[in-house]
Protein backbone atom coordinates (compact mmCIF):
# COMPACT_ATOMS: atom_id res chain seq x y z
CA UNK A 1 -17.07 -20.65 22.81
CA UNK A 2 -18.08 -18.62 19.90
CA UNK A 3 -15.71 -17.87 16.84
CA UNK A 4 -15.68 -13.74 17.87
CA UNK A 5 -15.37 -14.44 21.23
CA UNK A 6 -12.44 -17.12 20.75
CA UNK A 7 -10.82 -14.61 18.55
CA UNK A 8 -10.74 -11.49 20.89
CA UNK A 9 -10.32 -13.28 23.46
CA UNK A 10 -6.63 -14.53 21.67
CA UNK A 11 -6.18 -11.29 20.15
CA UNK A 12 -6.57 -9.15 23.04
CA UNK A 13 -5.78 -11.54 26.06
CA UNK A 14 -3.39 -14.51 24.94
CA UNK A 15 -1.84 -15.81 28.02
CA UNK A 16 -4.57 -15.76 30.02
CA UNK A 17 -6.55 -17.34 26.14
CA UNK A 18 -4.03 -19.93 26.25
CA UNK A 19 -4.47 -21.26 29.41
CA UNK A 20 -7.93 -21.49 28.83
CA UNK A 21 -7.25 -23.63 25.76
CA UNK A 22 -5.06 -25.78 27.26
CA UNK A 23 -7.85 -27.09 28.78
CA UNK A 24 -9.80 -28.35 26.47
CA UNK A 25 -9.90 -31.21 23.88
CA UNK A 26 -7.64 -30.69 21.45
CA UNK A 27 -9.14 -32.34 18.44
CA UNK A 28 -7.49 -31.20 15.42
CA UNK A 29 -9.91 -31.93 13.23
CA UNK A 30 -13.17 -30.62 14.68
CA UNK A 31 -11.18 -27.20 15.88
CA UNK A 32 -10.06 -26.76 12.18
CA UNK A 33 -13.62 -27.08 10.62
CA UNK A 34 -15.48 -24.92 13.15
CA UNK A 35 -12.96 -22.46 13.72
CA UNK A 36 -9.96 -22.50 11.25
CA UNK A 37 -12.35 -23.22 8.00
CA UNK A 38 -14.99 -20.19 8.38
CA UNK A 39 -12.36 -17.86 8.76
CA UNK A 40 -10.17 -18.99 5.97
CA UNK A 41 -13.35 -18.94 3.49
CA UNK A 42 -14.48 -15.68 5.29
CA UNK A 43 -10.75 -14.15 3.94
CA UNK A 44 -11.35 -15.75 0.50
CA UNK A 45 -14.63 -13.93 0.50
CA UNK A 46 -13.26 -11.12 0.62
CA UNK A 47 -10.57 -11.30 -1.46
CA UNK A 48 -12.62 -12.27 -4.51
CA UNK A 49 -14.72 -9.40 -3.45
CA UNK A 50 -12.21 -7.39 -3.79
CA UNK A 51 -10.32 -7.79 -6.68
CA UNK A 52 -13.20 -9.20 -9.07
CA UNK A 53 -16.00 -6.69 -7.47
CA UNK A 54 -14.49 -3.37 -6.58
CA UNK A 55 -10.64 -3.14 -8.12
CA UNK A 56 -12.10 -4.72 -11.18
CA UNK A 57 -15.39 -3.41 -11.43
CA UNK A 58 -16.02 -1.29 -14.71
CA UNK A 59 -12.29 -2.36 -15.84
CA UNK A 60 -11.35 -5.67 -17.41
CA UNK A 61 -13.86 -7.29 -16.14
CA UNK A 62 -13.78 -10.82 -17.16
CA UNK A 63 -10.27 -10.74 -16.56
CA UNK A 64 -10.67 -9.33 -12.95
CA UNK A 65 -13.43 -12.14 -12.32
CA UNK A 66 -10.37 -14.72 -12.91
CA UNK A 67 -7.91 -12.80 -10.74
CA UNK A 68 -10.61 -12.67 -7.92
CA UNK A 69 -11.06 -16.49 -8.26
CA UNK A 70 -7.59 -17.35 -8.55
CA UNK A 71 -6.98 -15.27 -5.45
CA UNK A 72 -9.61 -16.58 -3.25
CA UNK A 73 -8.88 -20.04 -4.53
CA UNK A 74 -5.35 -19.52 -3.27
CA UNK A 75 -6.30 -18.20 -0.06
CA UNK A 76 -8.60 -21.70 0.52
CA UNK A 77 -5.91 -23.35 -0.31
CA UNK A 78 -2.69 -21.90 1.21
CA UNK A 79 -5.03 -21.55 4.86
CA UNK A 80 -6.07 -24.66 4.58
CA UNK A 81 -3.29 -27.04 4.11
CA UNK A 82 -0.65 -24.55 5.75
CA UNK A 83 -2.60 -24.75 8.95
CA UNK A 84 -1.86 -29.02 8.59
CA UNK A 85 1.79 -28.53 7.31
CA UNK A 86 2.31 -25.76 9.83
CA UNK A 87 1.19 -28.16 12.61
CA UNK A 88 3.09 -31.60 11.30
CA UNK A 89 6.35 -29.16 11.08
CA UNK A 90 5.47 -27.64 14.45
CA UNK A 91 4.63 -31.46 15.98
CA UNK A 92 7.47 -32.88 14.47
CA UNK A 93 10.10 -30.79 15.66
CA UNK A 94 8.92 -30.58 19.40
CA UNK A 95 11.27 -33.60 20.47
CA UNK A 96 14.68 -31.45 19.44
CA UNK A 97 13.43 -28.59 21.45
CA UNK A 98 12.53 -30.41 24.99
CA UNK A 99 8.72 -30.42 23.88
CA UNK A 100 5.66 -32.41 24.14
CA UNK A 101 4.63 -33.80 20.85
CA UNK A 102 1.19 -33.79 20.57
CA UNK A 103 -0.69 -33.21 17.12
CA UNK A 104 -3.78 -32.10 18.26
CA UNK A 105 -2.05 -29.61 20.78
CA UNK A 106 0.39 -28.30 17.85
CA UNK A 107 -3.00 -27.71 15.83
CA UNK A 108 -4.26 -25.51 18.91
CA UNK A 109 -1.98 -23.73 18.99
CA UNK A 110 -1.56 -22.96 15.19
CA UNK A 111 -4.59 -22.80 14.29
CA UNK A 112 -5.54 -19.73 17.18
CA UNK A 113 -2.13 -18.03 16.30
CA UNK A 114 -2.88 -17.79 13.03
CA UNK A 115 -6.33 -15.48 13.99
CA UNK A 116 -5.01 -11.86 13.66
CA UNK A 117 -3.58 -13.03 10.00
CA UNK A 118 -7.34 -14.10 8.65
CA UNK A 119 -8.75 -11.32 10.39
CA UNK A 120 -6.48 -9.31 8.75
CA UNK A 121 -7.36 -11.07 5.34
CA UNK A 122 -11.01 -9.57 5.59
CA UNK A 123 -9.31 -6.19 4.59
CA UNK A 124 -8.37 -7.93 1.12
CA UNK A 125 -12.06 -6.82 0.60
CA UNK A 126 -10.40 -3.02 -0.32
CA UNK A 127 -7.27 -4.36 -2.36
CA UNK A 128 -5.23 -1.49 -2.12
CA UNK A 129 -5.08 -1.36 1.81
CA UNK A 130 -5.25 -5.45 1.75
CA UNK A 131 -1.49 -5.35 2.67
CA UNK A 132 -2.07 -3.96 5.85
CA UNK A 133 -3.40 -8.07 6.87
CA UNK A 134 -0.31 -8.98 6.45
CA UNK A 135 0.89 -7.09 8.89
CA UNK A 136 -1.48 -8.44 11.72
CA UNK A 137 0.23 -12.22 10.69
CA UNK A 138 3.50 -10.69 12.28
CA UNK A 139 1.44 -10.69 15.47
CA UNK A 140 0.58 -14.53 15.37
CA UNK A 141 4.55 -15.35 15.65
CA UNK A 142 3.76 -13.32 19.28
CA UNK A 143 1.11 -15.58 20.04
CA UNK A 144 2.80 -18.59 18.87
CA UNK A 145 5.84 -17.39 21.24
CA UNK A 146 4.06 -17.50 24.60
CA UNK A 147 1.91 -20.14 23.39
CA UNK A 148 4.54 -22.76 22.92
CA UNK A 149 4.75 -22.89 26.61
CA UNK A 150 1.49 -23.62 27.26
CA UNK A 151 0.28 -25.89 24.53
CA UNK A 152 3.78 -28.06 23.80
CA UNK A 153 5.29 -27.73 27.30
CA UNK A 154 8.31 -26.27 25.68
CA UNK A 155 11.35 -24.91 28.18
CA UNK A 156 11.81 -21.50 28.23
CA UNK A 157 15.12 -21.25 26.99
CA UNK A 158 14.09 -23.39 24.02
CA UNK A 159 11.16 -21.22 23.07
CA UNK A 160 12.96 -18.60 21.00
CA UNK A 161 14.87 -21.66 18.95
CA UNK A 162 11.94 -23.74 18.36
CA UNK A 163 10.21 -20.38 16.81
CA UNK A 164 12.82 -19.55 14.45
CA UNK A 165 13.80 -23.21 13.41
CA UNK A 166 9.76 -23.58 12.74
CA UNK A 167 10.06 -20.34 10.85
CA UNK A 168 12.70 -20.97 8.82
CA UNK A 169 11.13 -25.00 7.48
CA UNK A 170 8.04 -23.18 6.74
CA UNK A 171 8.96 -20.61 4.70
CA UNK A 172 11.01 -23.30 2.57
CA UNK A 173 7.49 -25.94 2.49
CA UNK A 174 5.53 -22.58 1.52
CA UNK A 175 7.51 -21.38 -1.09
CA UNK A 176 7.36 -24.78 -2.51
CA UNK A 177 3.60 -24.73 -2.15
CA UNK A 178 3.20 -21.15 -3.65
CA UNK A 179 5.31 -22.43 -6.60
CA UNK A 180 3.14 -25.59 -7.35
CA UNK A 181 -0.13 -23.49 -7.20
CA UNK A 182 1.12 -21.47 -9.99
CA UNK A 183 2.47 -23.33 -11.72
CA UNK A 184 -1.33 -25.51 -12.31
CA UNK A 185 -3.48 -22.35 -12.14
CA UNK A 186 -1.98 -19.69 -13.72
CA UNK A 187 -1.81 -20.90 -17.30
CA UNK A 188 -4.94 -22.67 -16.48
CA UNK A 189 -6.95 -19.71 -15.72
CA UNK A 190 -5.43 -18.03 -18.80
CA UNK A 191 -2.81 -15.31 -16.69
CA UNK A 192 0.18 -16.09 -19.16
CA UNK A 193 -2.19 -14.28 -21.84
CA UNK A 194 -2.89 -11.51 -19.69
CA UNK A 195 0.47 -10.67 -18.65
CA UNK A 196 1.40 -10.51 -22.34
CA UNK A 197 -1.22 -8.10 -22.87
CA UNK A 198 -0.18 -5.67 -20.31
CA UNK A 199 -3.50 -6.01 -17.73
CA UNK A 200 -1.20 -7.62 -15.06
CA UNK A 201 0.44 -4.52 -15.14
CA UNK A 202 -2.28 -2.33 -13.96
């Protein structure tokens, strides 16, 4: 199944998407780089686009180059390993919640929930309506909902807990993440300089 088709097809029709998945091999590492990987570069496309290319363009223009790289650097990065950690967390916590624990399976179902939020990320290519992907992420936690079910044979009445406990580890391992990154690329692309100059501020 094609990439577009795969994500309408979870976008628009997720239960009966999910059941389709469930059927098929879940190899984590084969779905991530010919699914999860052109999407995530895809959204760093177009956030280096966007800030270097048309926010920056004819205004600070070296420094907008850097902001666009640092931004679709970050976006390779965050998608990348946060589709792994979100996975391991996901996979690692299905025992307390009555759930199958199955690594490949976890990265299913991550990996397809996490569609609306890098389709979303393509509208980083016009930075000041970018923050409206962000909003579409809010509808992956749907699709992660009824697709806990399916792909980690989770009870019902556990389904709601094994959400919010997922939510609540992630945030902590992405904060930590988002903190590292920068803390090694912001001096290193020269930001501290441009803060102090007033161009962050724009």
């Amino acid at each position: 199944m094609s990439i577009v088709d795969r994500a309408k097809n979870i976008i628009m029709t997720p239960k009966t998407e999910w059941s389709v998945i469930a059927g098929e091999e879940p190899n984590a590492s084969a779905i991530f780089m010919s699914y999860a990987l052109p999407l995530i570069l895809a959204s760093a496309a177009a956030g280096f686009i966007g800030h270097a290319l048309i926010w920056g363009s004819g205004h600070y223009g070296a420094f907008a180059m850097k902001w666009g790289l640092y931004v679709a650097i970050q976006t390779t990065i965050m998608g990348a390993l946060g589709v792994w950690l979100t996975a391991a967390v996901v996979n690692a916590l299905a025992p307390n919640f009555g759930s199958e624990k199955n690594m490949g399976r976890a990265m299913q179902l991550v990996i397809y929930s996490m569609t609306p939020a890098w389709i979303g990320g393509l509208l980083m290519i016009i930075p000041w309506i970018g923050f409206i992907g962000a909003i579409f992420g809010i509808y992956g936690l749907y699709l992660i909902y009824l697709g806990l079910p399916v792909m980690m044979k989770t009870p019902e009445d556990k389904t709601v807990s094994y959400l919010v406990v997922s939510i609540v580890v992630l945030i902590v391992i992405y904060l930590i993440i988002g903190w590292i990154y920068r803390m090694i690329f912001w001096d290193m692309m020269g930001f501290g300089v441009m803060s102090s100059s007033g161009w962050m501020g724009m």
